[in-house]
PDB file of N, CA and C in Angstrom:
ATOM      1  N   UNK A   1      88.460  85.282  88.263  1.00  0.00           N
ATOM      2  CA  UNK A   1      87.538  84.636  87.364  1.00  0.00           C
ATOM      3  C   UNK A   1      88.116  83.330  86.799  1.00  0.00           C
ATOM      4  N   UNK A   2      89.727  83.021  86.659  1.00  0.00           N
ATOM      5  CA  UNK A   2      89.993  81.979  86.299  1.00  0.00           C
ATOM      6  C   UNK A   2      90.247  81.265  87.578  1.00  0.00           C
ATOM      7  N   UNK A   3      89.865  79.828  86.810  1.00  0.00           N
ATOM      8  CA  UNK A   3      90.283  79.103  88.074  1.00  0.00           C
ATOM      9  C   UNK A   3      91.543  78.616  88.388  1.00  0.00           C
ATOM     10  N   UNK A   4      91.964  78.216  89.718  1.00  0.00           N
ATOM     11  CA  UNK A   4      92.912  78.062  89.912  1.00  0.00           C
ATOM     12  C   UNK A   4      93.609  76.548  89.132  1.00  0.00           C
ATOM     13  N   UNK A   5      94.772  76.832  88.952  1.00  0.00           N
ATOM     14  CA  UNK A   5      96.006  76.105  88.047  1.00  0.00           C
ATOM     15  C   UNK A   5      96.685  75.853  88.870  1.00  0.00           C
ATOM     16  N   UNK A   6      97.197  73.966  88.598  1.00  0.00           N
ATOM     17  CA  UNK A   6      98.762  73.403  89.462  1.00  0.00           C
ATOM     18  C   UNK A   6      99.024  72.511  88.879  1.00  0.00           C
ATOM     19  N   UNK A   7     100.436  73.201  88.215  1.00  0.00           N
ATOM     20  CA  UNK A   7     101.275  71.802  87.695  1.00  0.00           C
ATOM     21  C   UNK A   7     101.704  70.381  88.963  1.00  0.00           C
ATOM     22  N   UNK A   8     101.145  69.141  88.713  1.00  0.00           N
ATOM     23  CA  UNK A   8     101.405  68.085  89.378  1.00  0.00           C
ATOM     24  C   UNK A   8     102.884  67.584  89.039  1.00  0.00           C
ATOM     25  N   UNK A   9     103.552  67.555  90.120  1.00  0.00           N
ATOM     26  CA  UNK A   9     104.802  66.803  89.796  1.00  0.00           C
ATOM     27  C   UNK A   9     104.157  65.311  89.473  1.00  0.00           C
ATOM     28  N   UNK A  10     105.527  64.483  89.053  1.00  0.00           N
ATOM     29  CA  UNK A  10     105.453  63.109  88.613  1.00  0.00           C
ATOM     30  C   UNK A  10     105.090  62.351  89.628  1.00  0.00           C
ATOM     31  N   UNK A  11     105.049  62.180  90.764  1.00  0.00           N
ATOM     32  CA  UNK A  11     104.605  61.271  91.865  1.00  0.00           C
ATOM     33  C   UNK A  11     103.319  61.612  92.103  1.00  0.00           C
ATOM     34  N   UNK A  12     102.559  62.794  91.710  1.00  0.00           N
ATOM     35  CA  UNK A  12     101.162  63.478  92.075  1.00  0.00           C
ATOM     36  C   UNK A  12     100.501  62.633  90.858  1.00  0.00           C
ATOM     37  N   UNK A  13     100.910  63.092  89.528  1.00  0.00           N
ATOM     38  CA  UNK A  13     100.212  62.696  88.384  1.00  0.00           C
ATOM     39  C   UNK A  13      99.867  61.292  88.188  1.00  0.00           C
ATOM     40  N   UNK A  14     100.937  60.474  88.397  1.00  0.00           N
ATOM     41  CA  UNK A  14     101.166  58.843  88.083  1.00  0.00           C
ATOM     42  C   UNK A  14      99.711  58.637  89.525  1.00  0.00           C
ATOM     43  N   UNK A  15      99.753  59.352  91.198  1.00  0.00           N
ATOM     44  CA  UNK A  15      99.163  59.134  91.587  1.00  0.00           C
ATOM     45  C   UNK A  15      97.302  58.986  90.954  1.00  0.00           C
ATOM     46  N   UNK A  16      97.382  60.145  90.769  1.00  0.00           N
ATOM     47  CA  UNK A  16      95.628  60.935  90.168  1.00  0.00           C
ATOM     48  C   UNK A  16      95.150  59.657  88.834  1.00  0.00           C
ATOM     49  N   UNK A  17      96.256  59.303  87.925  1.00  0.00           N
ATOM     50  CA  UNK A  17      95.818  58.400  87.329  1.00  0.00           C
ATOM     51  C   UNK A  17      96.186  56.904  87.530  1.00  0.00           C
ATOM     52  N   UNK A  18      96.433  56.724  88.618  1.00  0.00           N
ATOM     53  CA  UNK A  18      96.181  54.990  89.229  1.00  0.00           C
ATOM     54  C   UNK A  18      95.077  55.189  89.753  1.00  0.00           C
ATOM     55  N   UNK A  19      94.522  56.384  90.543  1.00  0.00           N
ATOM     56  CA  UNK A  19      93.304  56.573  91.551  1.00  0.00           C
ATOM     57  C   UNK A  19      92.007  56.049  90.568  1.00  0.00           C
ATOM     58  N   UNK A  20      92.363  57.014  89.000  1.00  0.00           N
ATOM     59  CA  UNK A  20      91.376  57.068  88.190  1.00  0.00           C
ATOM     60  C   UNK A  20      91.350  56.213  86.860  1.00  0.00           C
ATOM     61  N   UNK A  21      92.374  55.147  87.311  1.00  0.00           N
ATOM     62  CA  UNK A  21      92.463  53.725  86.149  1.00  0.00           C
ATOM     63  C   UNK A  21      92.314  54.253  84.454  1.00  0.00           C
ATOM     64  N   UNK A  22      93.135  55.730  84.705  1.00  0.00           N
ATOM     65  CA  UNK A  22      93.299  56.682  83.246  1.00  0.00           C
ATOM     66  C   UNK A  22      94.616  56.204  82.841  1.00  0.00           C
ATOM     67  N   UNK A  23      94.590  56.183  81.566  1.00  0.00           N
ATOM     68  CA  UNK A  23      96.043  56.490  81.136  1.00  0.00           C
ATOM     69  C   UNK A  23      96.028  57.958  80.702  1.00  0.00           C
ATOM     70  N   UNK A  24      97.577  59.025  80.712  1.00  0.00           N
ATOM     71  CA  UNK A  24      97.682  59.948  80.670  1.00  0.00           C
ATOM     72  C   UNK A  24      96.826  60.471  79.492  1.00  0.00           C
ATOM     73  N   UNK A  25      97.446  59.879  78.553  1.00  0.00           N
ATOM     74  CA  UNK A  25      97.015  60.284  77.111  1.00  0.00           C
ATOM     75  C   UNK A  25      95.147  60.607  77.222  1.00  0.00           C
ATOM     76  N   UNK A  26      94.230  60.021  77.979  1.00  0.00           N
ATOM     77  CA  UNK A  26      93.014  59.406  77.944  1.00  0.00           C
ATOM     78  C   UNK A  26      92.777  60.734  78.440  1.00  0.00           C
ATOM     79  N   UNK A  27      93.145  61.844  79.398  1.00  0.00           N
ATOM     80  CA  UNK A  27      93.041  62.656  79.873  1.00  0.00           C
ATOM     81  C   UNK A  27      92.126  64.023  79.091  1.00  0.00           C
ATOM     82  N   UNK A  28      91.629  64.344  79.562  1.00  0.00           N
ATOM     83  CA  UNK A  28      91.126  65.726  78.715  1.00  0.00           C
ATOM     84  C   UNK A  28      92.216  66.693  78.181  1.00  0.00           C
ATOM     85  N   UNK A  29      92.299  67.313  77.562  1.00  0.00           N
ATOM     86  CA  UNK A  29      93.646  68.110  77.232  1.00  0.00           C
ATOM     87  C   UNK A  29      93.445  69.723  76.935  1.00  0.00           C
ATOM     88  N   UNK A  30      94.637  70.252  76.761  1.00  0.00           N
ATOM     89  CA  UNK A  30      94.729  71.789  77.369  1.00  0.00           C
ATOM     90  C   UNK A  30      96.078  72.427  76.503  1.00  0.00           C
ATOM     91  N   UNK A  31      95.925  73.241  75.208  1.00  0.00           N
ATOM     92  CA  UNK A  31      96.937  74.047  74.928  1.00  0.00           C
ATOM     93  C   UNK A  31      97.493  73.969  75.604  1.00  0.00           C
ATOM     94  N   UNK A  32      98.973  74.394  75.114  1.00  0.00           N
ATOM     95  CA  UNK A  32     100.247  74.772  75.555  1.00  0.00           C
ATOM     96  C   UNK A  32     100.350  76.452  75.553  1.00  0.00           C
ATOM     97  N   UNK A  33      99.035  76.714  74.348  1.00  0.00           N
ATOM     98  CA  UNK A  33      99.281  78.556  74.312  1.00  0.00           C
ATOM     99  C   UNK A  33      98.124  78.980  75.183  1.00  0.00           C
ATOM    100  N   UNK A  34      97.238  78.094  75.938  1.00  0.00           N
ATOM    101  CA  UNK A  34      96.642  78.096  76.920  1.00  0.00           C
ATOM    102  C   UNK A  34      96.525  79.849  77.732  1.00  0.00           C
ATOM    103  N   UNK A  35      95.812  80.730  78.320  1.00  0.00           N
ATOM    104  CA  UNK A  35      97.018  81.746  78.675  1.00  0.00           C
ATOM    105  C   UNK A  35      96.910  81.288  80.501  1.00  0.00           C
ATOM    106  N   UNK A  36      96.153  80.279  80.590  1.00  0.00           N
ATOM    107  CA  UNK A  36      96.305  79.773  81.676  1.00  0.00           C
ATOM    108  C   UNK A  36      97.320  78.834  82.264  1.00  0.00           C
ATOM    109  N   UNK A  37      97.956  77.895  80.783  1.00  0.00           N
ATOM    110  CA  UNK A  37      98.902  77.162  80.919  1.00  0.00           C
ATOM    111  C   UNK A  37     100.221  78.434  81.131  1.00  0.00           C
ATOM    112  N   UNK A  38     100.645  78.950  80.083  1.00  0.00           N
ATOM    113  CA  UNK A  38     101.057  79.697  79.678  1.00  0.00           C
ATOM    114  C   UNK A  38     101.768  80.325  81.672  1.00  0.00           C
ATOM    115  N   UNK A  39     100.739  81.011  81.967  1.00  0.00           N
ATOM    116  CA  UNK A  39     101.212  81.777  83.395  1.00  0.00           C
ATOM    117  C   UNK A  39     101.311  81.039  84.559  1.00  0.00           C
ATOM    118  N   UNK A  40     101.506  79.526  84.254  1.00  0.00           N
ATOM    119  CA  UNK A  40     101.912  78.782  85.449  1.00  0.00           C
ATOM    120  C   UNK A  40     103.104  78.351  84.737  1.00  0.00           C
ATOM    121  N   UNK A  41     103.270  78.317  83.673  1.00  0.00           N
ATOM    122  CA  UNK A  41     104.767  77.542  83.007  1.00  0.00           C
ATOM    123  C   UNK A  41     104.951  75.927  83.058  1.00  0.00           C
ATOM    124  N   UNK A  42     103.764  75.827  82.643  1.00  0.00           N
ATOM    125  CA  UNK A  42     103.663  74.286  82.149  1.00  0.00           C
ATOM    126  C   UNK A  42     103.815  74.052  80.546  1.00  0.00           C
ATOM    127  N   UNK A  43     104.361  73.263  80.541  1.00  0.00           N
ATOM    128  CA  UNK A  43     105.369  72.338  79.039  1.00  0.00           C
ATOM    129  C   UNK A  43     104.099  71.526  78.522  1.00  0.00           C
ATOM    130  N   UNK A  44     104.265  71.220  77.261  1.00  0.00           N
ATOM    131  CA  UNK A  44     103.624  69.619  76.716  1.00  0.00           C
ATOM    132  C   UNK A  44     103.947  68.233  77.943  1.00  0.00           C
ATOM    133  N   UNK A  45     103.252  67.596  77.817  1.00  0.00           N
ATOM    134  CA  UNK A  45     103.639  66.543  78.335  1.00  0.00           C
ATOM    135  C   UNK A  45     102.976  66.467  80.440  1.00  0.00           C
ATOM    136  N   UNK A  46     102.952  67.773  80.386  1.00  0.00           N
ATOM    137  CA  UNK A  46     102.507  68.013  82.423  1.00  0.00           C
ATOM    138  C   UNK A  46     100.982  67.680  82.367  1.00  0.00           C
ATOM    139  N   UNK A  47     100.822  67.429  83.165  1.00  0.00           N
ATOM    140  CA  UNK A  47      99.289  67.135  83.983  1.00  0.00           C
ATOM    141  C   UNK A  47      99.097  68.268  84.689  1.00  0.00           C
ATOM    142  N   UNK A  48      97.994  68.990  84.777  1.00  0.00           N
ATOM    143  CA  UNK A  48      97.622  70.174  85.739  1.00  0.00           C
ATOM    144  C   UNK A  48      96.481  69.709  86.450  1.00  0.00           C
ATOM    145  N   UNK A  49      96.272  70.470  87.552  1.00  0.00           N
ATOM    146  CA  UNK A  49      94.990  70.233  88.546  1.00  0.00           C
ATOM    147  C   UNK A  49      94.243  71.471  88.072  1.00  0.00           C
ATOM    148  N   UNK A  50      92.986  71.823  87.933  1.00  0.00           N
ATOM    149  CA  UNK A  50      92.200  72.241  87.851  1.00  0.00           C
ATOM    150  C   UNK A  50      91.160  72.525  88.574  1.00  0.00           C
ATOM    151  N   UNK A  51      91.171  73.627  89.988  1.00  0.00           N
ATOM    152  CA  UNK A  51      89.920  73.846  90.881  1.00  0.00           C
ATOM    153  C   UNK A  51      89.153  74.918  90.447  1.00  0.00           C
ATOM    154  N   UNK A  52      87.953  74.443  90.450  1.00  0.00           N
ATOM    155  CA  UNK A  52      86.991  75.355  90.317  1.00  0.00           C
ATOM    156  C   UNK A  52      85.870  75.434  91.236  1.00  0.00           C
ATOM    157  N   UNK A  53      85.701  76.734  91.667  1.00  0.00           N
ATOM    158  CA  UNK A  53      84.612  76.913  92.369  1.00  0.00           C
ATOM    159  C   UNK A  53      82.998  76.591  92.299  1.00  0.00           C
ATOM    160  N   UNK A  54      82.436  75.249  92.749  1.00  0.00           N
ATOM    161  CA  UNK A  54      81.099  75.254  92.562  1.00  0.00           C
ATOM    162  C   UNK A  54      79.765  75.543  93.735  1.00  0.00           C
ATOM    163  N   UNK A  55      78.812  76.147  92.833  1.00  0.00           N
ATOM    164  CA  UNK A  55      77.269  76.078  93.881  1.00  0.00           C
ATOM    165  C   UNK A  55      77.264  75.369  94.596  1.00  0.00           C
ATOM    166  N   UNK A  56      76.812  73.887  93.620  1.00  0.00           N
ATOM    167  CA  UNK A  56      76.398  72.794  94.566  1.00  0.00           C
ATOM    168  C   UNK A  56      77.550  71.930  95.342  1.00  0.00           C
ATOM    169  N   UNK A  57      79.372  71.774  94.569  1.00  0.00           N
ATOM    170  CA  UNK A  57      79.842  71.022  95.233  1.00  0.00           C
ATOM    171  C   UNK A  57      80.919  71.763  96.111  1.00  0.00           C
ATOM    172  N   UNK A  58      81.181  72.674  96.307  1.00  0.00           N
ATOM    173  CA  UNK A  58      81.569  73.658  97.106  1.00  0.00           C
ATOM    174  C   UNK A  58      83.037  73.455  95.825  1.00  0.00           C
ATOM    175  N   UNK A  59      83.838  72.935  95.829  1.00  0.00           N
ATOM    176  CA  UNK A  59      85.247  72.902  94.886  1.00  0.00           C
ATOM    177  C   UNK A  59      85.158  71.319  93.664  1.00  0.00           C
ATOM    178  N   UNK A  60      85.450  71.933  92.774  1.00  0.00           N
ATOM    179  CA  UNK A  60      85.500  70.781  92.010  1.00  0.00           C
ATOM    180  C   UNK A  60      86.691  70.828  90.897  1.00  0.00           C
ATOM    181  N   UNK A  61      87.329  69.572  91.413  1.00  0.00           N
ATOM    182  CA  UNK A  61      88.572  69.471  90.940  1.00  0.00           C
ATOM    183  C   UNK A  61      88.675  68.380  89.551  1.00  0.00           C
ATOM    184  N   UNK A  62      89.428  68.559  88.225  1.00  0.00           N
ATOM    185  CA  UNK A  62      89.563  67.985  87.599  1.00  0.00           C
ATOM    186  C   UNK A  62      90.897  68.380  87.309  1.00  0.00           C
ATOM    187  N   UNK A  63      91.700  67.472  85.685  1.00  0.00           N
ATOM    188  CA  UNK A  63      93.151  67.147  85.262  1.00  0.00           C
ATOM    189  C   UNK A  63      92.964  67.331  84.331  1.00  0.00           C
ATOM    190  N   UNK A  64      93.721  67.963  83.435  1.00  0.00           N
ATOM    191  CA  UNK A  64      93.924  67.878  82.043  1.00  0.00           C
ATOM    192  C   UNK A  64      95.682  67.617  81.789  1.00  0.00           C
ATOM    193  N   UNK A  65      95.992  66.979  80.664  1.00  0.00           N
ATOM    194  CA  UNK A  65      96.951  67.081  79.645  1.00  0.00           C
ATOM    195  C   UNK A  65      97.340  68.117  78.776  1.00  0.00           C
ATOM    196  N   UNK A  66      98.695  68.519  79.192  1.00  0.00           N
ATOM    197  CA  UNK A  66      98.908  69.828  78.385  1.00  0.00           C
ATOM    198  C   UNK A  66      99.752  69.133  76.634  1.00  0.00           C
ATOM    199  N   UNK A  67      99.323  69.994  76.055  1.00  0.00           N
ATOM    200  CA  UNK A  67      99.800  69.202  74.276  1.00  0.00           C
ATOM    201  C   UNK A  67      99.932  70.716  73.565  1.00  0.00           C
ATOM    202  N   UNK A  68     100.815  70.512  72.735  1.00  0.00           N
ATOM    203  CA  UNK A  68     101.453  71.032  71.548  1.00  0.00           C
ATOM    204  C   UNK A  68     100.106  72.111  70.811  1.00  0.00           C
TER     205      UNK A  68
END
């Protein structure tokens, strides 16, 4: 039922936001007590990928900012 979680290393993240002319901070954001953050073992400060299963677009992927 949850969707799938991936911490982006630093060459992934810096990628996803040149693609998307974001700065990190600008990002949507995501507890740290998360229990989704939480069971991948992501810190303040990581970028995660976010897939979720859709109807119409078959996978739909977004990023959030993990924070304090």
């Amino acid at each position: 039922m949850v969707p799938r979680h991936r911490i982006l290393d630093d060459d992934e993240a810096e990628e996803v936001l040149s693609r998307y002319n974001i700065e990190k901070e600008k990002l949507s954001k995501i507890m740290t007590v998360d229990p989704a953050v939480k069971e991948i073992g992501a810190d303040a400060g990581d970028v995660i990928e976010i897939t979720r299963d859709s109807e119409t677009a078959g996978e739909f992927v977004f990023y959030r900012l993990v924070i304090e």
